[in-house]
C-alpha atoms as a PDB file:
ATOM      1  CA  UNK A   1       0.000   0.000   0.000  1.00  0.00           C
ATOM      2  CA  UNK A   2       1.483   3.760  -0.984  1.00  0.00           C
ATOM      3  CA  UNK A   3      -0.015   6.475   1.533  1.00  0.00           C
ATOM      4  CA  UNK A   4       0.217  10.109   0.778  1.00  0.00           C
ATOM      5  CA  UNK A   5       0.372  12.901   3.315  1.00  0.00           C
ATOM      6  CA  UNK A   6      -0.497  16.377   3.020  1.00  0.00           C
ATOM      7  CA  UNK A   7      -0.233  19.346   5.313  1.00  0.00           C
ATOM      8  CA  UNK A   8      -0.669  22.909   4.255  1.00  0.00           C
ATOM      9  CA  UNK A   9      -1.422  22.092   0.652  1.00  0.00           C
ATOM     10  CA  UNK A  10       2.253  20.316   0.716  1.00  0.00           C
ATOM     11  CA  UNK A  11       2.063  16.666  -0.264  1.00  0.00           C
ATOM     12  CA  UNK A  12       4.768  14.539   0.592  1.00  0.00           C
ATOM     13  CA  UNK A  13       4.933  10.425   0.046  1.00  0.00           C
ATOM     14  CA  UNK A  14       4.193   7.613  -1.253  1.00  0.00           C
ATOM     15  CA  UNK A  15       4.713   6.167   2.020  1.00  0.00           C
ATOM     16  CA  UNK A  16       4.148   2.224   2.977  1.00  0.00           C
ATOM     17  CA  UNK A  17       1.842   1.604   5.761  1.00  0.00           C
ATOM     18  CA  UNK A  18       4.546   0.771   8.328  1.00  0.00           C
ATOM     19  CA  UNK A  19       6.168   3.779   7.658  1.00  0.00           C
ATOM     20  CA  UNK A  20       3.504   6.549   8.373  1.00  0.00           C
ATOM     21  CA  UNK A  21       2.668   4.218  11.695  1.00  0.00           C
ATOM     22  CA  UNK A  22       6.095   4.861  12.516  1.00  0.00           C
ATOM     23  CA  UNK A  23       6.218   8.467  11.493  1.00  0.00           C
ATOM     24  CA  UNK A  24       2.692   8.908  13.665  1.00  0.00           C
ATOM     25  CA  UNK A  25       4.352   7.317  16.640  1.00  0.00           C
ATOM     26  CA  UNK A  26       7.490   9.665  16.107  1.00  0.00           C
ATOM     27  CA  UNK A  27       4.824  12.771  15.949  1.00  0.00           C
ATOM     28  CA  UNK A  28       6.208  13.102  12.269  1.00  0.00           C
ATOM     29  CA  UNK A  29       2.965  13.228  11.020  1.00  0.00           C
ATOM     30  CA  UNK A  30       0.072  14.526  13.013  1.00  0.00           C
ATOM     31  CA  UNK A  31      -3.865  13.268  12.712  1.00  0.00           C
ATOM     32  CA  UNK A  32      -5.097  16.275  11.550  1.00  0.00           C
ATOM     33  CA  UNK A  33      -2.393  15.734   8.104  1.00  0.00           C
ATOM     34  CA  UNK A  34      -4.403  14.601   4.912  1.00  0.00           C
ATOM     35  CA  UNK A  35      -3.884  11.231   3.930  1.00  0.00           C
ATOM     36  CA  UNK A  36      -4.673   9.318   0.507  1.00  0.00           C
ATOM     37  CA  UNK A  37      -4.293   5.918  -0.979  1.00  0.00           C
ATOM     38  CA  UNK A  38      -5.758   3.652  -3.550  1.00  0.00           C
ATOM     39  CA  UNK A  39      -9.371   2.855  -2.671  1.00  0.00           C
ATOM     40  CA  UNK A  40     -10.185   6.210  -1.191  1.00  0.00           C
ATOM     41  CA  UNK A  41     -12.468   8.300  -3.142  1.00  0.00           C
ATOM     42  CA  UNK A  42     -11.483  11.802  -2.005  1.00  0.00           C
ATOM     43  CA  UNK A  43      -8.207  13.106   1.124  1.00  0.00           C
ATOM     44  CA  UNK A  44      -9.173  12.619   4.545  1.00  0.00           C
ATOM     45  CA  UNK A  45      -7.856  13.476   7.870  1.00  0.00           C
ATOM     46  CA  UNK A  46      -5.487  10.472   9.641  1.00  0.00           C
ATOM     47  CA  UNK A  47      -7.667  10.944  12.641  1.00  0.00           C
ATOM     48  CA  UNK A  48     -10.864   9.739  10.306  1.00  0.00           C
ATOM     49  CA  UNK A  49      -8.994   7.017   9.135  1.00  0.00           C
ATOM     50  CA  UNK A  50      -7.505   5.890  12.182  1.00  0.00           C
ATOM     51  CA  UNK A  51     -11.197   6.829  14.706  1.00  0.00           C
ATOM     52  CA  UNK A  52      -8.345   8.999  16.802  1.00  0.00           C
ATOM     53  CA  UNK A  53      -6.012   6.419  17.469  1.00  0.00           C
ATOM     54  CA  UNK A  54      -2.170   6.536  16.982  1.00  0.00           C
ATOM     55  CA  UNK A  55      -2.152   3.261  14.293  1.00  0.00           C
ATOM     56  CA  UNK A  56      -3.723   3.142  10.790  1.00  0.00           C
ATOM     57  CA  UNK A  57      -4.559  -0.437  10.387  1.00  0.00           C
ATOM     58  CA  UNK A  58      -7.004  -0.433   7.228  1.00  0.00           C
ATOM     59  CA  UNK A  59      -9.415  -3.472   6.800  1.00  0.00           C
ATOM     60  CA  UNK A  60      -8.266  -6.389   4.851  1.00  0.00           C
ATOM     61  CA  UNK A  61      -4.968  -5.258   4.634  1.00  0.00           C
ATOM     62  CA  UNK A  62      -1.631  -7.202   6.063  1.00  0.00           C
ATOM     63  CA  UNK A  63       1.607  -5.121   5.748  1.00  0.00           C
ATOM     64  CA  UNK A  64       4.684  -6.655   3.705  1.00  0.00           C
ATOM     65  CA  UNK A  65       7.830  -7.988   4.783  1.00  0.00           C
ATOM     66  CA  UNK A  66       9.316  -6.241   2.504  1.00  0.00           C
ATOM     67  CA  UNK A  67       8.573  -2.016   3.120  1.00  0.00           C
ATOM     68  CA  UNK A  68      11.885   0.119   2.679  1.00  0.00           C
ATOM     69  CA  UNK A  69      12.738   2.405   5.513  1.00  0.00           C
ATOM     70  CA  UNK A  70      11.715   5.287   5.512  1.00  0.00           C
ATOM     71  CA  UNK A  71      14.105   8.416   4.100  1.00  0.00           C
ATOM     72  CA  UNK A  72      14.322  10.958   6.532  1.00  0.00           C
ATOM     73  CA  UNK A  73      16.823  12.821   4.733  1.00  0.00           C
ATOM     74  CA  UNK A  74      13.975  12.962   1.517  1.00  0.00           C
ATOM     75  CA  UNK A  75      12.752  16.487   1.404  1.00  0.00           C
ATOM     76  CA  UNK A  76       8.518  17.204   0.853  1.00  0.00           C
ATOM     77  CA  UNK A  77       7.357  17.494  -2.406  1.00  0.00           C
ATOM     78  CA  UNK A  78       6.527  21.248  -2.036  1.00  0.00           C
ATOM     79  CA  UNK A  79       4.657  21.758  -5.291  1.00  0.00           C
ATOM     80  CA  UNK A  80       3.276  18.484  -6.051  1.00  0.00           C
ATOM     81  CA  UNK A  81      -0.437  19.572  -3.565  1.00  0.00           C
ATOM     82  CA  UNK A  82      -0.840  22.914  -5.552  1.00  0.00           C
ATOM     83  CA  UNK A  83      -1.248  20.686  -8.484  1.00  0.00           C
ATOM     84  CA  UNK A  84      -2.938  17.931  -7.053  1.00  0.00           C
ATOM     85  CA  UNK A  85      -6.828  18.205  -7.580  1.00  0.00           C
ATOM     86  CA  UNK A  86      -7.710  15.613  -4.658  1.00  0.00           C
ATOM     87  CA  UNK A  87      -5.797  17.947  -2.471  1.00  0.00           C
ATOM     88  CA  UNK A  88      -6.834  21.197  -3.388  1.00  0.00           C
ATOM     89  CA  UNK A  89     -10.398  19.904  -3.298  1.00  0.00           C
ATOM     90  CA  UNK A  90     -10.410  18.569   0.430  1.00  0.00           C
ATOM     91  CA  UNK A  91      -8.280  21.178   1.377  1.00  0.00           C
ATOM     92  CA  UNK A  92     -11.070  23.848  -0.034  1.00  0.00           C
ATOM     93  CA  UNK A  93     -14.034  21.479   1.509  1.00  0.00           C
ATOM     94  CA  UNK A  94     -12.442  22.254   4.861  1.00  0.00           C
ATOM     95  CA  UNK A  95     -12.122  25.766   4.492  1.00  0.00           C
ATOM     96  CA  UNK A  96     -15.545  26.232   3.462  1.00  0.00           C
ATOM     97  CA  UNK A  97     -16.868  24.250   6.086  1.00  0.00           C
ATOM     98  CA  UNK A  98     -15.033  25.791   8.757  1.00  0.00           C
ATOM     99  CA  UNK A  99     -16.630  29.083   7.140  1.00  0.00           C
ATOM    100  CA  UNK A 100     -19.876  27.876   7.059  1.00  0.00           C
ATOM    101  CA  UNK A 101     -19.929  27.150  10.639  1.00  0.00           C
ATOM    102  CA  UNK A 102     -21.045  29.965  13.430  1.00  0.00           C
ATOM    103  CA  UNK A 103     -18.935  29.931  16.636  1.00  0.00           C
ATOM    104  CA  UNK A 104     -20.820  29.198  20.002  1.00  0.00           C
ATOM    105  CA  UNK A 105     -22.108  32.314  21.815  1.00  0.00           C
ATOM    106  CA  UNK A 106     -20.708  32.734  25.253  1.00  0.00           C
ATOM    107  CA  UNK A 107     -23.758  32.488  27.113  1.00  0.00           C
ATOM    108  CA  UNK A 108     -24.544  29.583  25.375  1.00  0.00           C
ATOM    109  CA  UNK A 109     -21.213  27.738  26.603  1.00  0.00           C
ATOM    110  CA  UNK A 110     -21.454  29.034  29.829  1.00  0.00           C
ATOM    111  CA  UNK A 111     -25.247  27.664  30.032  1.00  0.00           C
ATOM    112  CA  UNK A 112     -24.002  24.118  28.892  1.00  0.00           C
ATOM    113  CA  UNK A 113     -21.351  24.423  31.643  1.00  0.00           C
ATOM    114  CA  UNK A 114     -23.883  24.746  34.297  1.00  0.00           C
ATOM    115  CA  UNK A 115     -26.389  22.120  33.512  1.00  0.00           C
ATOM    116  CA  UNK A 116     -22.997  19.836  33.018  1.00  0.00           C
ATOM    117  CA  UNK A 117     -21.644  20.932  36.836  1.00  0.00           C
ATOM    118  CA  UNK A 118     -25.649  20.340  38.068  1.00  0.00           C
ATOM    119  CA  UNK A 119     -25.398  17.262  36.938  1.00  0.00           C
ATOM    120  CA  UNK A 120     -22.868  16.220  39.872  1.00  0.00           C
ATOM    121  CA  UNK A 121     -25.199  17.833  42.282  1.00  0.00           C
ATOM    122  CA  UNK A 122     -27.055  14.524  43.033  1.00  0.00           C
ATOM    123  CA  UNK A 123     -23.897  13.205  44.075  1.00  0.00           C
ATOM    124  CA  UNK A 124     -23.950  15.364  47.218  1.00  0.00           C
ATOM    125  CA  UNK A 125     -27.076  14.178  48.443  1.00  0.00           C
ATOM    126  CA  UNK A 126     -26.094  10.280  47.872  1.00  0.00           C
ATOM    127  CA  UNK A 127     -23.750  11.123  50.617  1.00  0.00           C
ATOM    128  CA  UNK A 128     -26.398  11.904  52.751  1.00  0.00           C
ATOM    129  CA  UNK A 129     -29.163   9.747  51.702  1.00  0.00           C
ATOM    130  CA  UNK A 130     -27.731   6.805  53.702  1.00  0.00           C
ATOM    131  CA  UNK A 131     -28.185   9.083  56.928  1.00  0.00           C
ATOM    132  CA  UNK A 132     -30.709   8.039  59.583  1.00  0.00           C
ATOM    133  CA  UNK A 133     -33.455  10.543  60.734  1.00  0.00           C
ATOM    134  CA  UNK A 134     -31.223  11.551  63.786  1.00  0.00           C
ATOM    135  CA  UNK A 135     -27.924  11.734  62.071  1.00  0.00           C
ATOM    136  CA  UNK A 136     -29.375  14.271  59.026  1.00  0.00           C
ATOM    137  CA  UNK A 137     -30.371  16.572  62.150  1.00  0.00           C
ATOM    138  CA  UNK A 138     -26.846  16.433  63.579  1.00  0.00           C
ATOM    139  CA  UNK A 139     -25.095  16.784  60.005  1.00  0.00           C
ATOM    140  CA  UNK A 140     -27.930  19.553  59.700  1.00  0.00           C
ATOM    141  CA  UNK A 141     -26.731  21.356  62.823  1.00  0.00           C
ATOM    142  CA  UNK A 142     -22.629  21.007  62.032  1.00  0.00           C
ATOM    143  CA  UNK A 143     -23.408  22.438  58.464  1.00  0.00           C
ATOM    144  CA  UNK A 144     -25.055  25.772  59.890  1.00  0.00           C
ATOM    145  CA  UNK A 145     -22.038  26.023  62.552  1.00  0.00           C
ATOM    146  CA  UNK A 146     -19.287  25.491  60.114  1.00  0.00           C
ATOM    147  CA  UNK A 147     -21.655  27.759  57.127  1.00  0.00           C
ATOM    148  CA  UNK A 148     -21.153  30.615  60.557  1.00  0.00           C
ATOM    149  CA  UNK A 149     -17.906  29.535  61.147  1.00  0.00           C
ATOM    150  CA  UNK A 150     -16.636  30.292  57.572  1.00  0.00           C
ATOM    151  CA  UNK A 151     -18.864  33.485  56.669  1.00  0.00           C
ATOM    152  CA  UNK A 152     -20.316  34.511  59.734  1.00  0.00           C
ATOM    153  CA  UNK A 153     -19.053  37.846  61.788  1.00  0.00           C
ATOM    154  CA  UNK A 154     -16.912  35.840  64.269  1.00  0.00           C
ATOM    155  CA  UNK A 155     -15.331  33.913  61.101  1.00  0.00           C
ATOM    156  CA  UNK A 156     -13.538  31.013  62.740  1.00  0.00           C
ATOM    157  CA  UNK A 157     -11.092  28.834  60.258  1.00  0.00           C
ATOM    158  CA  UNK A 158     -10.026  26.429  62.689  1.00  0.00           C
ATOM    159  CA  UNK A 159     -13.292  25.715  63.675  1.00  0.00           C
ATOM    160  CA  UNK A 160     -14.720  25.330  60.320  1.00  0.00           C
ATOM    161  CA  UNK A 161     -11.824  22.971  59.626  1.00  0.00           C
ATOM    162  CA  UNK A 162     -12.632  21.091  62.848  1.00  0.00           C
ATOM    163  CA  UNK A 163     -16.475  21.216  61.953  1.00  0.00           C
ATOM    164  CA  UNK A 164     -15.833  20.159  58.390  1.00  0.00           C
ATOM    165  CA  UNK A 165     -13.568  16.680  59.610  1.00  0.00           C
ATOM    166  CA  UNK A 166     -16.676  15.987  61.490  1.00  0.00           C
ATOM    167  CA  UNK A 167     -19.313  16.191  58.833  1.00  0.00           C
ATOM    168  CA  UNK A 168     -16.789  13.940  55.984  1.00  0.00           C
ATOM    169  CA  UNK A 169     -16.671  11.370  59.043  1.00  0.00           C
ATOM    170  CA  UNK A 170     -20.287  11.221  59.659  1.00  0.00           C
ATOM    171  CA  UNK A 171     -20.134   9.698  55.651  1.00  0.00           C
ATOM    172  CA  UNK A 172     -20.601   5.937  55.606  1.00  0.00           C
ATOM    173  CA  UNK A 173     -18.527   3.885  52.991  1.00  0.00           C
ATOM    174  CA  UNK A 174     -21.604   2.506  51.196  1.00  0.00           C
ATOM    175  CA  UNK A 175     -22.515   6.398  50.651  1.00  0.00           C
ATOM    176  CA  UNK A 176     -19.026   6.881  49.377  1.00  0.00           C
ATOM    177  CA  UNK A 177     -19.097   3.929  47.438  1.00  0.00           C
ATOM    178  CA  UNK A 178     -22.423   4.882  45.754  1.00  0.00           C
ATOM    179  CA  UNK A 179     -21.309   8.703  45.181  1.00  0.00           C
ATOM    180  CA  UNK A 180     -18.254   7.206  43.293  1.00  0.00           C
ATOM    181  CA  UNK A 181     -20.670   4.741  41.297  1.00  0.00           C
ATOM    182  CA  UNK A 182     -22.720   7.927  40.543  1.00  0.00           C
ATOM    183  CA  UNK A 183     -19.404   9.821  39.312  1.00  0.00           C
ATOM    184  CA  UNK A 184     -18.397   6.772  37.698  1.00  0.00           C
ATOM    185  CA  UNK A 185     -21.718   6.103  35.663  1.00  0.00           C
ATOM    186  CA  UNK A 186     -22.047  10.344  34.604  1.00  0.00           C
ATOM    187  CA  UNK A 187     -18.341   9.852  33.459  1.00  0.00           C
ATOM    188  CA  UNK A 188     -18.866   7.243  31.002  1.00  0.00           C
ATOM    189  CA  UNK A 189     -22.151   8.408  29.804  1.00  0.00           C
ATOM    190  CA  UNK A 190     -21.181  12.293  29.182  1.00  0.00           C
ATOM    191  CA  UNK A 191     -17.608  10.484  27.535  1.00  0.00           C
ATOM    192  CA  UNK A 192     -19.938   8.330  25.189  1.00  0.00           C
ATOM    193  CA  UNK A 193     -22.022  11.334  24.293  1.00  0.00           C
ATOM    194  CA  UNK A 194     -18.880  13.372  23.231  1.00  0.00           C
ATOM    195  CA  UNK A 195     -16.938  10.611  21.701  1.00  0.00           C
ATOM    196  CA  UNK A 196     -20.233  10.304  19.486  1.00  0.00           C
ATOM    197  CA  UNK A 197     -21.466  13.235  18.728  1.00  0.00           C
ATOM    198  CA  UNK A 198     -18.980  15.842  20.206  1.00  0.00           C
ATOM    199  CA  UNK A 199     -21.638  17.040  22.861  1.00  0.00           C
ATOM    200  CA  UNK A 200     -22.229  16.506  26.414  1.00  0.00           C
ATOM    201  CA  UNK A 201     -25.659  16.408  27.981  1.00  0.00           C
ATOM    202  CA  UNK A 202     -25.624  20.277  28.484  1.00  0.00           C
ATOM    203  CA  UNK A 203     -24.145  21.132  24.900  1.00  0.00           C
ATOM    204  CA  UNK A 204     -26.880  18.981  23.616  1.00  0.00           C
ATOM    205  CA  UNK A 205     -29.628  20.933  25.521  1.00  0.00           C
ATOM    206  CA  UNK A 206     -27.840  24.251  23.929  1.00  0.00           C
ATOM    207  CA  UNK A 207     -27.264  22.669  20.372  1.00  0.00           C
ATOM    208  CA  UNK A 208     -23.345  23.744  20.593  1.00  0.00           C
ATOM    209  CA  UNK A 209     -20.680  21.142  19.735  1.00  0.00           C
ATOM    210  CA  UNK A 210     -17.024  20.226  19.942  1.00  0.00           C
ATOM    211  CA  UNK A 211     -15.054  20.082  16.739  1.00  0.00           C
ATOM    212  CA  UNK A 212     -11.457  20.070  15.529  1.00  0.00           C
ATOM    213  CA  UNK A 213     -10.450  23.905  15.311  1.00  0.00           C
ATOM    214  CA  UNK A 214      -8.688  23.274  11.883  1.00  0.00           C
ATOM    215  CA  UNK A 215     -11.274  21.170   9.576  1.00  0.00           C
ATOM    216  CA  UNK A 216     -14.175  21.345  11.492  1.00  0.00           C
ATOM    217  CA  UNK A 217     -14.685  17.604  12.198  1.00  0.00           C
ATOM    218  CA  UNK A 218     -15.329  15.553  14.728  1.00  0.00           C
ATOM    219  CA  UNK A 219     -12.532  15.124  16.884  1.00  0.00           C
ATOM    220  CA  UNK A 220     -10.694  12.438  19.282  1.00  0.00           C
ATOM    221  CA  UNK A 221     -12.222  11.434  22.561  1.00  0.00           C
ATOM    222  CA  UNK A 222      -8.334  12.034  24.234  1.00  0.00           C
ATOM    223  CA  UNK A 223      -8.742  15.880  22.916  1.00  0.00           C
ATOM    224  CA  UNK A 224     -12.282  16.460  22.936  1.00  0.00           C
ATOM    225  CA  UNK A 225     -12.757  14.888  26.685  1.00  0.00           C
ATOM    226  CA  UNK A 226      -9.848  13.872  28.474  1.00  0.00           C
ATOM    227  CA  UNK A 227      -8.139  17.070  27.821  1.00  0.00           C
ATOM    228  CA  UNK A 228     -10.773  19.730  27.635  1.00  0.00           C
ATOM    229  CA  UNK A 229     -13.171  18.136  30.723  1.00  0.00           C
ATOM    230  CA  UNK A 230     -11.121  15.685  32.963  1.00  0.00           C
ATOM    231  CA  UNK A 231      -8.025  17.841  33.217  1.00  0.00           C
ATOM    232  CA  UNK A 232      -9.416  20.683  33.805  1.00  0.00           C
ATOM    233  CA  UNK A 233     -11.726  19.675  36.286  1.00  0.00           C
ATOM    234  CA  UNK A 234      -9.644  18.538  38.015  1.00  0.00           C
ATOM    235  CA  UNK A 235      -7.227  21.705  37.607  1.00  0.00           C
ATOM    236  CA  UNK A 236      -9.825  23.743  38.485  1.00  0.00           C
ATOM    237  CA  UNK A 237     -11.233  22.254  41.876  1.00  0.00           C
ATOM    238  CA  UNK A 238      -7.497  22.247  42.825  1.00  0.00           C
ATOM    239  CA  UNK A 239      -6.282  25.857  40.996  1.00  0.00           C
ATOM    240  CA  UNK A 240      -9.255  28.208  41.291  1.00  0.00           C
ATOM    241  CA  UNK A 241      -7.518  30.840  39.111  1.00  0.00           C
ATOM    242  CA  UNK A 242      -7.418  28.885  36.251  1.00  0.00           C
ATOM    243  CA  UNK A 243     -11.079  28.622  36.085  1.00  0.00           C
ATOM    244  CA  UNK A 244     -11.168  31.783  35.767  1.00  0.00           C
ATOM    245  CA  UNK A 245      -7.820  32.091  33.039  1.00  0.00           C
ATOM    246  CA  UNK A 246      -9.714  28.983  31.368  1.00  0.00           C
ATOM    247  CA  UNK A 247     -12.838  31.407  30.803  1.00  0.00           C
ATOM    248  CA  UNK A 248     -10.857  34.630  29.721  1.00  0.00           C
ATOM    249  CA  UNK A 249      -9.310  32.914  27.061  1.00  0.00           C
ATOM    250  CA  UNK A 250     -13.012  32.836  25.739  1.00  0.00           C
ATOM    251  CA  UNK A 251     -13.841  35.983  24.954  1.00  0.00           C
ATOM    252  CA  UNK A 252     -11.019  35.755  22.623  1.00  0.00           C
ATOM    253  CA  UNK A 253     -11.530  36.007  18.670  1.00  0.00           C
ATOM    254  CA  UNK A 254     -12.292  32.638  17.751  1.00  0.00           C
ATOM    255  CA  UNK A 255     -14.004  32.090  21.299  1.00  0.00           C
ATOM    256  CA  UNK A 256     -11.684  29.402  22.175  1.00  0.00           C
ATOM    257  CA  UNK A 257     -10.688  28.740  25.997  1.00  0.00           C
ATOM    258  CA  UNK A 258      -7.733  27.540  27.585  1.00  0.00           C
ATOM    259  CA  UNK A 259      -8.354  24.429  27.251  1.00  0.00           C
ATOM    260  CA  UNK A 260      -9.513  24.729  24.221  1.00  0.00           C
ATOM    261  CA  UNK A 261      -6.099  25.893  22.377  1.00  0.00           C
ATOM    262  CA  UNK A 262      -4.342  22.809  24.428  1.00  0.00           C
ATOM    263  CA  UNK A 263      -6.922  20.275  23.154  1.00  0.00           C
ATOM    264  CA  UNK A 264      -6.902  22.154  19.668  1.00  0.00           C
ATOM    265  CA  UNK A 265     -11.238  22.344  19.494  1.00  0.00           C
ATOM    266  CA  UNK A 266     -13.210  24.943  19.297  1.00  0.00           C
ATOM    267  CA  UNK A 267     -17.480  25.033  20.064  1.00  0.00           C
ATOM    268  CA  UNK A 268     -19.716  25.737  17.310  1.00  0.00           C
ATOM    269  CA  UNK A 269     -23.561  25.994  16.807  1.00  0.00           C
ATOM    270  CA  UNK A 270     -25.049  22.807  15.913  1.00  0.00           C
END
């Protein structure tokens, strides 16, 4: 099998299978690079072809014993994409598509953010669902003391410390085990969602989605939810400030975050 890459309207290759694997597990070649080869109607991106994973493996093919090395030292064929139809095709398909498509408003993003954060609200009140009648009145009365002890006019810190340790120990481990069920289960359902579709349950309810910031397409789960929600949830429960860096860096031109630029995605209307 001969593979050709393109990035920038610059075509480079034939290249055997083995050798863009290699050259994708080098970084050589990124997923968002066209590819082309016998059997393919029209250029797609590597990513496509490979559903965001570092290995092309196409169906119902076995590599040969017998692929050359690769030449590192071989320059890119720097005119060969102007003159290539297939390439100046795909490559104008992607720029009018990323044309065609309307950035996410703000409030729209911000909207989808909250019904995604109230969707973990429920796991607060596992914790306390396994409480009898008697211990929901005590956890009641250390959650107004420490609420006093934190914001009231006599602010305390110790205490509220001291209150707080009291109320986590008052948690049984089958309410901890459920809440991380619970956390588990949203997880895995909001991951399938974007994987699929690019959209978590509160960009579906405000018709944005996730795509690649360069074509337009759909995009890998590792960018589109690893990156852009695990991360930087977790960044932002432990670094407040970057919550609030991750949210200027929206108001930018193309409206893309933070964590945006480092997963490469921007949000679009649906």
């Amino acid at each position: 099998m001969q593979i050709y890459l393109a990035r920038n309207n610059q075509q480079a290759g034939p290249y055997s299978l083995e050798q863009v694997n290699q050259m994708l597990a080098d970084q050589q070649v990124l997923l968002t690079d066209l590819a082309w080869h016998q059997g393919m109607a029209e250029w797609k991106a590597l990513g496509e072809l490979t559903q965001g994973k570092p290995t092309y493996q196409p169906e119902g093919f076995s590599v040969s014993a017998n692929a050359q090395p690769l030449n590192t030292q071989s320059p890119l064929n720097q005119g060969a994409a102007s003159q290539n139809p297939a390439i100046q095709n795909s490559s104008a398909q992607n720029t009018a598509k990323t044309s065609q498509q309307t950035l996410a408003s703000i409030p729209s993003r911000v909207l989808a953010k909250i019904a995604d954060l109230l969707l973990w609200v429920p796991a607060t009140y596992i914790l306390t669902g396994f409480f009898s009648k008697e211990e929901a009145q005590q956890f009641n009365t250390l959650n107004i003391q420490f609420m006093d002890a934190v914001f009231g006019t006599t602010a305390n810190p110790v205490l509220a410390q001291e209150l707080q340790t009291k109320m986590i120990e008052m948690f049984s481990q089958q309410a901890w085990f459920a809440m991380g069920a619970y956390l588990f289960i949203m997880l895995a359902v909001q991951a399938f969602l974007i994987a699929k579709t690019g959209q978590s349950i509160g960009k579906k309810l405000t018709k944005i989605k996730i795509v690649d910031a360069e074509t337009g397409e759909k995009t890998s789960l590792m960018r589109a939810f690893t990156l852009r929600s695990v991360l930087f949830i977790f960044l932002n429960f432990v670094f407040l400030f970057i919550a609030i860096i991750d949210l200027a860096f929206g108001f930018g031109a193309k409206r893309q975050t933070l964590h945006d630029k480092i997963a490469k995605t921007k949000v679009i209307k649906q």
